[in-house]
Protein backbone atom coordinates (compact mmCIF):
# COMPACT_ATOMS: atom_id res chain seq x y z
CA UNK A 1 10.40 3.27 30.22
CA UNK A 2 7.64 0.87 31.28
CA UNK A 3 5.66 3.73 31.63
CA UNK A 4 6.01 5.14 28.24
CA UNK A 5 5.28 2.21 26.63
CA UNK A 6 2.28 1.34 28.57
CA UNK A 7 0.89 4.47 27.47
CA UNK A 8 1.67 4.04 23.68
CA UNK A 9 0.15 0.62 23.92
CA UNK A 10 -3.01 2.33 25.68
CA UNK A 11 -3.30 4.97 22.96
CA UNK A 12 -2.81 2.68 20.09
CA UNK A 13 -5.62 0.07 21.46
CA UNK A 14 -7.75 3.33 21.51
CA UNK A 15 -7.02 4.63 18.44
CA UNK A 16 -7.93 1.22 16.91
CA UNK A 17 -11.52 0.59 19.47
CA UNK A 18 -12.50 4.40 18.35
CA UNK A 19 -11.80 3.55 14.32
CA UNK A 20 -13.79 0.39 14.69
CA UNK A 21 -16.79 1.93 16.45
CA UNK A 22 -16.83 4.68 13.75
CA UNK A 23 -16.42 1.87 11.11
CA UNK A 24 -19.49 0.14 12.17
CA UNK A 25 -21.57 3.07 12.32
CA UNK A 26 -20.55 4.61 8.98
CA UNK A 27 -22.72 4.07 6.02
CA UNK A 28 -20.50 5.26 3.91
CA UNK A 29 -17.56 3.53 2.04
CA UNK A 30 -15.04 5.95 1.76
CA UNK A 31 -15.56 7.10 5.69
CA UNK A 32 -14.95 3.41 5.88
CA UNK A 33 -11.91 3.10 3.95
CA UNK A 34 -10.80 6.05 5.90
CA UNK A 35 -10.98 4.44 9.52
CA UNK A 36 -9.69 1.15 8.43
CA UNK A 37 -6.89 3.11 7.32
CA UNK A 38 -6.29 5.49 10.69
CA UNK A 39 -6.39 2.01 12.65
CA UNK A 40 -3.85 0.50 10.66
CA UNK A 41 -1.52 3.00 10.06
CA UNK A 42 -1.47 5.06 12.97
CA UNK A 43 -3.06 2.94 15.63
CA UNK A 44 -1.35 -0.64 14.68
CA UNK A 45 1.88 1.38 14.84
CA UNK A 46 2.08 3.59 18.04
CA UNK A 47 0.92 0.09 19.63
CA UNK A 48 3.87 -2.22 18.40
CA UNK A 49 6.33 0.78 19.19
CA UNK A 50 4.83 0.40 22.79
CA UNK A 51 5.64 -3.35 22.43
CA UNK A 52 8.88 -2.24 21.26
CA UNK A 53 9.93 0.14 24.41
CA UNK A 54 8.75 -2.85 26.93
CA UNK A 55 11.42 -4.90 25.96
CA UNK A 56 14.00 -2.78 23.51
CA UNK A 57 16.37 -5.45 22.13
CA UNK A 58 18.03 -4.42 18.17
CA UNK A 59 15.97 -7.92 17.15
CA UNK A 60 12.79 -6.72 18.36
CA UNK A 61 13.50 -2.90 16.79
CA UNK A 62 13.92 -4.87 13.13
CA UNK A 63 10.96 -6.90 13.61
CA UNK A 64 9.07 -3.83 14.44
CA UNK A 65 10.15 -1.66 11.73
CA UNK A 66 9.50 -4.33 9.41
CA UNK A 67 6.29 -5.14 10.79
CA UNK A 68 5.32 -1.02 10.52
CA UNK A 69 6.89 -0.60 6.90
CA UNK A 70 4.51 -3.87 5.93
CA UNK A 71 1.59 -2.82 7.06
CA UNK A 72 1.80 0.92 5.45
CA UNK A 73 2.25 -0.41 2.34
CA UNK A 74 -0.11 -3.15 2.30
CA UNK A 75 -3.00 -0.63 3.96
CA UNK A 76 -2.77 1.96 1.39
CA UNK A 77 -2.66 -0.46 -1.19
CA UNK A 78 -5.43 -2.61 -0.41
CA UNK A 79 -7.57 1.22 0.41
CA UNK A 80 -6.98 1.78 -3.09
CA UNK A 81 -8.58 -0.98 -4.21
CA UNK A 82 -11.54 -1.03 -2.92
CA UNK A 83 -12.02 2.57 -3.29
CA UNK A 84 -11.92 2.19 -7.09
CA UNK A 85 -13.73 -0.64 -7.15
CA UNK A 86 -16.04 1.25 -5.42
CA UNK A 87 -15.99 3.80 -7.27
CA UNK A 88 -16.43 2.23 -10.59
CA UNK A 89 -19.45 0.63 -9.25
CA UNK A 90 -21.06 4.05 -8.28
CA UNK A 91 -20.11 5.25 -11.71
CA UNK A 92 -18.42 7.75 -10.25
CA UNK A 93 -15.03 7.10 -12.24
CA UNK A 94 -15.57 5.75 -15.92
């Protein structure tokens, strides 16, 4: 099992490194928007279910899920903001 999660944890940390290298290339804000939110969402969460399967206790599992379900919502909310603030400075929307 240690295995398994050392891997997750590996993939997640990579998922997140490769987002933020793309982030601070990117010129644009919407490629931006859309790296923060592949870090968050998928990176952030395959590595705290890799910190879940090191030590898999029914505490840890809630902490985790509640953790996850957080961080999904707060992500796609704060990705909306700035997008349309974004776009309402670009006069893009009106």
């Amino acid at each position: 099992m240690d295995i398994i999660a050392d891997i997750f944890s590996v993939f997640g940390s990579l998922i997140i490194l490769l987002c933020a290298l793309g982030f601070i290339r990117s010129k644009d804000v919407f490629l931006s928007v859309k790296l923060v939110f592949i870090a968050n969402i998928y990176g952030l969460s395959i590595l705290l279910i890799g910190l879940f399967l090191k030590s898999p206790t029914i505490i840890l599992g809630i902490k985790t899920t509640i953790l996850i379900a957080l961080n999904i919502i707060i992500t796609i909310i704060i990705n909306h903001l700035i997008v349309k603030k974004s776009a309402i400075e670009e006069k893009i929307i009106k």
